[in-house]
Protein backbone atom coordinates (compact mmCIF):
# COMPACT_ATOMS: atom_id res chain seq x y z
CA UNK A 1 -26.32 53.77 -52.22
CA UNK A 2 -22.93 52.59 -53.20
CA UNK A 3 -22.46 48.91 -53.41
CA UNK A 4 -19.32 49.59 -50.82
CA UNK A 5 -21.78 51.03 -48.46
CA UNK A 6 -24.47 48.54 -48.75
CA UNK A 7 -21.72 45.80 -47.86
CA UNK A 8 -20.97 47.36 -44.92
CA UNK A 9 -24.75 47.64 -43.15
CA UNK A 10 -25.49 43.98 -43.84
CA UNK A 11 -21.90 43.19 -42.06
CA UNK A 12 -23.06 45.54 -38.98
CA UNK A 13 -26.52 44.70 -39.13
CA UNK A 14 -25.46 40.75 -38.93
CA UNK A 15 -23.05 41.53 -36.30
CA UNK A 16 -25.43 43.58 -33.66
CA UNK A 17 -27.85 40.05 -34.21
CA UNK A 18 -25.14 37.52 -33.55
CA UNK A 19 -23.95 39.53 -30.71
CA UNK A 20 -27.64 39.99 -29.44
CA UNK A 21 -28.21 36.32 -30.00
CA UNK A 22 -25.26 34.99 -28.31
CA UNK A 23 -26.42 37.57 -24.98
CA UNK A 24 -29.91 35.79 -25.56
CA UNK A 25 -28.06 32.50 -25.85
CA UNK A 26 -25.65 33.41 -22.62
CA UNK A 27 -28.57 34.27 -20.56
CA UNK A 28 -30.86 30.93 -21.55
CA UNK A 29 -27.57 29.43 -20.25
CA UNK A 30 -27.58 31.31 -17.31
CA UNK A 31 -30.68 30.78 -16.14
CA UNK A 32 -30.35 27.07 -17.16
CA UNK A 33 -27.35 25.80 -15.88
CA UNK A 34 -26.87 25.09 -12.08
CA UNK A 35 -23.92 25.55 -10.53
CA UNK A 36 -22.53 22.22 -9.41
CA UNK A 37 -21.62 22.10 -5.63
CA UNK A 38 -18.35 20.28 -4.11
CA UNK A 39 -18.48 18.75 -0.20
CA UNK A 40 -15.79 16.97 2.01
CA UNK A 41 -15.97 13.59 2.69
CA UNK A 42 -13.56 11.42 4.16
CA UNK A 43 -9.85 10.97 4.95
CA UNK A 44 -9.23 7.15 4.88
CA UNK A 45 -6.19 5.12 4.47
CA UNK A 46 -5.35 2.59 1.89
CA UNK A 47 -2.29 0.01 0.85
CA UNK A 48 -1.24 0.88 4.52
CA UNK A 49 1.73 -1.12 6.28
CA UNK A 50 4.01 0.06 9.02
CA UNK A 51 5.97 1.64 6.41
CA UNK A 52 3.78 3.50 4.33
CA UNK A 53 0.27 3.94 3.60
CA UNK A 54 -1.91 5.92 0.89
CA UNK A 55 -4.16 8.65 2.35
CA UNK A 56 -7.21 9.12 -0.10
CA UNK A 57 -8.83 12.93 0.64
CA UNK A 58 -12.60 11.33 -0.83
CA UNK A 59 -14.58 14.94 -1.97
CA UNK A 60 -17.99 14.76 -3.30
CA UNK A 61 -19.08 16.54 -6.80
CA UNK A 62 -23.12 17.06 -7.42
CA UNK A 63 -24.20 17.69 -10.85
CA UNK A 64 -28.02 18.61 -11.01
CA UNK A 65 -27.77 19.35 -14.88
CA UNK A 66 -28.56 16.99 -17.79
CA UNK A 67 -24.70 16.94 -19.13
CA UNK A 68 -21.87 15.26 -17.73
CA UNK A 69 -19.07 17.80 -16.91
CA UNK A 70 -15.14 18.10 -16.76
CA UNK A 71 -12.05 18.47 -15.17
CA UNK A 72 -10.48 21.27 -16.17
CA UNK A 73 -7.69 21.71 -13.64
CA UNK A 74 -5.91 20.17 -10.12
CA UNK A 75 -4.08 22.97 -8.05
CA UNK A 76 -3.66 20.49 -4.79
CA UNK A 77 -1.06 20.36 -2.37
CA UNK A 78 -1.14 17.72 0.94
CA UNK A 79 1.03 18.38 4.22
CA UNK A 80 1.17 15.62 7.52
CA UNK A 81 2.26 16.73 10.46
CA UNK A 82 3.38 19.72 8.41
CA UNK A 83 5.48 18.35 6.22
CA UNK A 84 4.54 19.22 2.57
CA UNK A 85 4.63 15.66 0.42
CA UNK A 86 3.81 14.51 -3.26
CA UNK A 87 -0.13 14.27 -4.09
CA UNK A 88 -1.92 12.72 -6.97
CA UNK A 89 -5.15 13.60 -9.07
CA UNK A 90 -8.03 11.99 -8.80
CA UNK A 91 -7.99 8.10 -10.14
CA UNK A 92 -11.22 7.99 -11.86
CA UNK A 93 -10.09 10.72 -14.46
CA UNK A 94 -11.31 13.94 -15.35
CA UNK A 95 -15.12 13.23 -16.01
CA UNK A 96 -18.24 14.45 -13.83
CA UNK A 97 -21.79 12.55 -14.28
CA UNK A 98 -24.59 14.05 -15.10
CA UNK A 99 -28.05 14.51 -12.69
CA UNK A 100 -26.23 13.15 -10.03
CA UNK A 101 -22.92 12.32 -7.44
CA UNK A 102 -19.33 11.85 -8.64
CA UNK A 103 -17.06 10.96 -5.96
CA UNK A 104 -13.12 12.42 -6.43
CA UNK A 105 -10.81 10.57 -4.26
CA UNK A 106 -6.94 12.66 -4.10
CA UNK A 107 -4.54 9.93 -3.04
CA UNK A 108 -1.13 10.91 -1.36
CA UNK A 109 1.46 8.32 -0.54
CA UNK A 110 2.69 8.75 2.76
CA UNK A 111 6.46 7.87 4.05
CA UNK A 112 6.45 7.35 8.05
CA UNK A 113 10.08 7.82 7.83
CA UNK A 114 9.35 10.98 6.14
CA UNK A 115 7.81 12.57 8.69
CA UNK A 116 9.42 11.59 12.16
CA UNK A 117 12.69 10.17 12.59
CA UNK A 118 11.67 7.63 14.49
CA UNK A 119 9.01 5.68 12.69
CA UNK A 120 7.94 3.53 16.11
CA UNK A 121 7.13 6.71 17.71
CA UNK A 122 5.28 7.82 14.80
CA UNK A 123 3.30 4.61 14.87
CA UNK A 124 2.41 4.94 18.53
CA UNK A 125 0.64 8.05 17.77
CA UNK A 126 -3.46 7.69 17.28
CA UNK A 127 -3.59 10.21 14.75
CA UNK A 128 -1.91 12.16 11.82
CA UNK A 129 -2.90 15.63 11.52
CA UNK A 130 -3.35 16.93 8.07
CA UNK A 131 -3.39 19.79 5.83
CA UNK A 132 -5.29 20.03 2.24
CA UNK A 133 -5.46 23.27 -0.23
CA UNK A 134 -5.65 24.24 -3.48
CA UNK A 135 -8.42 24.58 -5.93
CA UNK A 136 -10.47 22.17 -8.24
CA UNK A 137 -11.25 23.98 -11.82
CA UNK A 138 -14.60 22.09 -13.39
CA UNK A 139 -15.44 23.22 -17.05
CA UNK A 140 -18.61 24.65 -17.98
CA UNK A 141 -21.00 25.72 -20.71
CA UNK A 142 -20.77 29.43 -18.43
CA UNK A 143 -16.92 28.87 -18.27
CA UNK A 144 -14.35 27.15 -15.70
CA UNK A 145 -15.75 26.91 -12.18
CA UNK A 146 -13.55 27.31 -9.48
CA UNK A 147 -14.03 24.84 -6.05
CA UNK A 148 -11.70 24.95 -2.99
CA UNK A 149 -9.79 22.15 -1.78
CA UNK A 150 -8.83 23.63 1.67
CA UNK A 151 -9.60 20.59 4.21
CA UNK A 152 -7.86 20.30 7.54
CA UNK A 153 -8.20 17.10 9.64
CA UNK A 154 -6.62 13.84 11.30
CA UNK A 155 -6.27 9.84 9.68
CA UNK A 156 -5.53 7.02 11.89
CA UNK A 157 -1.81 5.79 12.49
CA UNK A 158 -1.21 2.19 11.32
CA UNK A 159 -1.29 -0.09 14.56
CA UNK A 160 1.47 -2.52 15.27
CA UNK A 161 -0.11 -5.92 15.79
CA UNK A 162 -0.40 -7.62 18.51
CA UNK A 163 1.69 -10.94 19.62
CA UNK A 164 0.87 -12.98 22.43
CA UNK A 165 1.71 -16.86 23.31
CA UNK A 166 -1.01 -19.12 23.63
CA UNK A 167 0.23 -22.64 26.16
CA UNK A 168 2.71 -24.32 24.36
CA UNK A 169 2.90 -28.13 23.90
CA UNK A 170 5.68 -30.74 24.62
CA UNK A 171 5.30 -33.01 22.03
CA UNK A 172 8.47 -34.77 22.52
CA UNK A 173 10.59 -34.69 25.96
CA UNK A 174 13.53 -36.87 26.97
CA UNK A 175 16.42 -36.65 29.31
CA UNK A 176 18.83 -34.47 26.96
CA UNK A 177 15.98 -32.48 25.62
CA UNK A 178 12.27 -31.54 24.63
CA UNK A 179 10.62 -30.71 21.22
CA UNK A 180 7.51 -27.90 21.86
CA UNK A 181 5.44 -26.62 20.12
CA UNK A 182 5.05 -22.12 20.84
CA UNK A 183 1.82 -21.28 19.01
CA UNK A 184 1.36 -17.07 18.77
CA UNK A 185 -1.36 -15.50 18.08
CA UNK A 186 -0.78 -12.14 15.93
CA UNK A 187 -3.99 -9.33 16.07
CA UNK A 188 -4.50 -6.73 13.90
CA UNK A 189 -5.32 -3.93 15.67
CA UNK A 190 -6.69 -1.86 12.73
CA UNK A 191 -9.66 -1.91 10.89
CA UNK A 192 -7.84 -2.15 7.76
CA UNK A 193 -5.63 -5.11 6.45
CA UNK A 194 -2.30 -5.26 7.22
CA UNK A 195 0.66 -7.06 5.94
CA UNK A 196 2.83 -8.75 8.17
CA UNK A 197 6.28 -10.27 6.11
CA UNK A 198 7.28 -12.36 9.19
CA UNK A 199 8.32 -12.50 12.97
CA UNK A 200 11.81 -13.28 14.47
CA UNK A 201 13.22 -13.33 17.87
CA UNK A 202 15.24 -15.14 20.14
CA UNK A 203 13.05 -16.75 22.78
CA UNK A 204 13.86 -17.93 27.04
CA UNK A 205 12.09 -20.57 28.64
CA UNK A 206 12.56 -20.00 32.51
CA UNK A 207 15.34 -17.26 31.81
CA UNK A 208 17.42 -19.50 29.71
CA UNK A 209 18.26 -18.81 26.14
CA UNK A 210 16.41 -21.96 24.02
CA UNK A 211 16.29 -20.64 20.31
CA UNK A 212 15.10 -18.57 17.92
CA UNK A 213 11.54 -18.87 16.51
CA UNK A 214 10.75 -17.37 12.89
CA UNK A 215 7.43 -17.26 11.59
CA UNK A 216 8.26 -16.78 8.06
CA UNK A 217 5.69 -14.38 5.73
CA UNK A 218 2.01 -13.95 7.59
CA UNK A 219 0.89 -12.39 4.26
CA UNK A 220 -2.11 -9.94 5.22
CA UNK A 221 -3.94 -10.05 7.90
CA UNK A 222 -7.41 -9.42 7.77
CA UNK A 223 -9.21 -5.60 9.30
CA UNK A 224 -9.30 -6.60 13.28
CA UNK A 225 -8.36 -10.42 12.05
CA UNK A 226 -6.21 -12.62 14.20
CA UNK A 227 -3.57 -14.85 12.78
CA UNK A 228 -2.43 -18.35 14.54
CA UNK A 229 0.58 -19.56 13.57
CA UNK A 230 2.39 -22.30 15.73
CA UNK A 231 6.40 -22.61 15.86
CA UNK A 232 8.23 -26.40 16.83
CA UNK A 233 11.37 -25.83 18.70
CA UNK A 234 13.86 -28.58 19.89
CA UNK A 235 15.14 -27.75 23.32
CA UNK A 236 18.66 -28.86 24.40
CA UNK A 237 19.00 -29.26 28.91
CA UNK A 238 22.60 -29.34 28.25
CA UNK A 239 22.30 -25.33 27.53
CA UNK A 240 19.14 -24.59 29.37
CA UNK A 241 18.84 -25.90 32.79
CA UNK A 242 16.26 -23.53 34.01
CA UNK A 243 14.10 -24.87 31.22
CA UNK A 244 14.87 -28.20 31.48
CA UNK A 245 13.36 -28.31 35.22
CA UNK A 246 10.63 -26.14 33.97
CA UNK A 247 9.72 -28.61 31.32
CA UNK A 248 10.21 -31.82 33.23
CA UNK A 249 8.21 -30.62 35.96
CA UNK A 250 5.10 -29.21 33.36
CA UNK A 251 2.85 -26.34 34.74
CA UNK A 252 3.70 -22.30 34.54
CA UNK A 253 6.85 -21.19 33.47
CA UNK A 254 8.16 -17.38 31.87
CA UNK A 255 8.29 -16.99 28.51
CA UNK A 256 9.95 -14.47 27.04
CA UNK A 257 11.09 -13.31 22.83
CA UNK A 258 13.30 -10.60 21.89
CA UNK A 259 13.13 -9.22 18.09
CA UNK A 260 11.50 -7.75 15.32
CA UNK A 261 8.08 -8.06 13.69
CA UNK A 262 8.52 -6.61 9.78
CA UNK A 263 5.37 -5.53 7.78
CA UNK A 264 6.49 -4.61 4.12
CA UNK A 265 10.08 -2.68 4.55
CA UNK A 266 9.57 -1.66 8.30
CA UNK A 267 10.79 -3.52 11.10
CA UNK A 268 9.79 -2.86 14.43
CA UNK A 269 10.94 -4.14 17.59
CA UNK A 270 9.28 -6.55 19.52
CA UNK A 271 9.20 -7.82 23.40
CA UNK A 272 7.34 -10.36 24.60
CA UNK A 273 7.26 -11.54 28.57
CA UNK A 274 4.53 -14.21 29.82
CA UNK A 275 3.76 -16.65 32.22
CA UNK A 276 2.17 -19.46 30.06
CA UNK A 277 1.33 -23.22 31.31
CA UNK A 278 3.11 -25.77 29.36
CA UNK A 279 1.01 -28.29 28.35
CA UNK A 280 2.07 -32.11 27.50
């Protein structure tokens, strides 16, 4: 047989082995490998003011086989209240354990004023609906797998606090005028912290304009935490008559505030009215 000839049997009788050997090897794979399964779940906020807040879409990857897998690709896109915004890959990177749980966590910064015009009447809402889809791509020794990322559901609205007056103190009270002392208590209605950069507002004793109180920055308050914070105010009679008899005589008396509580760059309006006894 020519040598030509003979050159070209070994080549064909390699290739039908490697070709039968990788089918062998593809079907050891096969039987194997396990696919990897992907489960919802949470929606939960995070970093959330009454601005803005990050909503982290928390899936769940299980890996039953001995090596650690990848990411191979993120197709994902997030919509609140309909409104299509800007979502991020997962924060822990691209890697999958192996023999056991990986939790992927898709964060999405969302803008209140993005999605109603009106942020207080966004924030009075109890819930955000929202929209996931898209797929995940994990790579395998059988190729890229692919997962879907379709996930509708609702996240809780940021809370405004909540401001009341405890009894305020006269420290100080003479015939022009009286110092007192308004202490507030702020409550954070949410389970998560929340910052709070400060509380203005123009405040009546008795129906008579006194002041203006200012808390100054509350930093964060603490997941269903309540803040005390108490405010000295000199009081003029000259200006305030109403308060003045108010004061002199001790007991009940209205107080009200007109203004603005601010947590990071939102400011919302706040309006207090009570009936509070005035302690000496």
């Amino acid at each position: 047989m020519p040598m030509k000839n003979r050159a070209f049997l070994v080549l064909f009788a390699l290739s039908i082995t490697m070709l039968s050997g990788c089918a062998a090897l593809q079907s050891l794979l096969n039987g194997a490998f396990k696919k990897p399964t992907m489960k919802f779940k949470t929606a939960r906020l995070a970093n959330a003011s009454l601005s803005d807040a990050t909503v982290d879409l928390v899936y769940e990857v299980d890996n039953p086989n001995s090596l650690g897998l990848k990411l191979a690709s993120v197709d994902y896109a997030f919509f609140v209240e309909g409104k299509q915004l800007v979502a991020g890959k997962p924060r822990n990177g691209m890697n999958l354990k192996s023999n056991g749980k990986s939790e992927l966590v898709f964060p999405a910064n969302v803008k209140f004023a993005d999605i109603a015009p009106v942020v207080t009447t966004f924030l009075n809402k109890d819930a955000a609906a929202f929209k996931a889809q898209g797929t995940l791509g994990i790579q395998t020794p059988l190729g890229v797998l692919k997962f879907p990322l379709e996930k509708e559901g609702t996240f809780p609205v940021p809370k405004i606090p909540q401001v009341q007056f405890q009894s305020p103190r006269i420290t100080n009270i003479t015939l022009s005028g009286a110092t007192v002392e308004f202490p507030l208590s702020i409550t954070n209605r949410n389970s998560f912290p929340l910052p709070v950069a400060g509380i203005t507002g123009a405040l009546k004793v008795a129906g008579a304009n006194v002041g203006n109180l200012s808390t100054g920055n509350l930093g964060m308050l603490e997941g269903s935490g309540t803040k005390q914070v108490t405010l000295p105010l000199t009081i003029n009679f000259a200006s305030a008559a109403s308060a003045a008899m108010a004061l002199r005589s001790g007991g009940n008396a209205q107080v009200s505030m007109t203004g603005n509580l601010t947590s990071d760059a939102q400011s919302v309006p706040l309006n207090l009215s009570q009936l509070v006894n005035f302690k000496k």
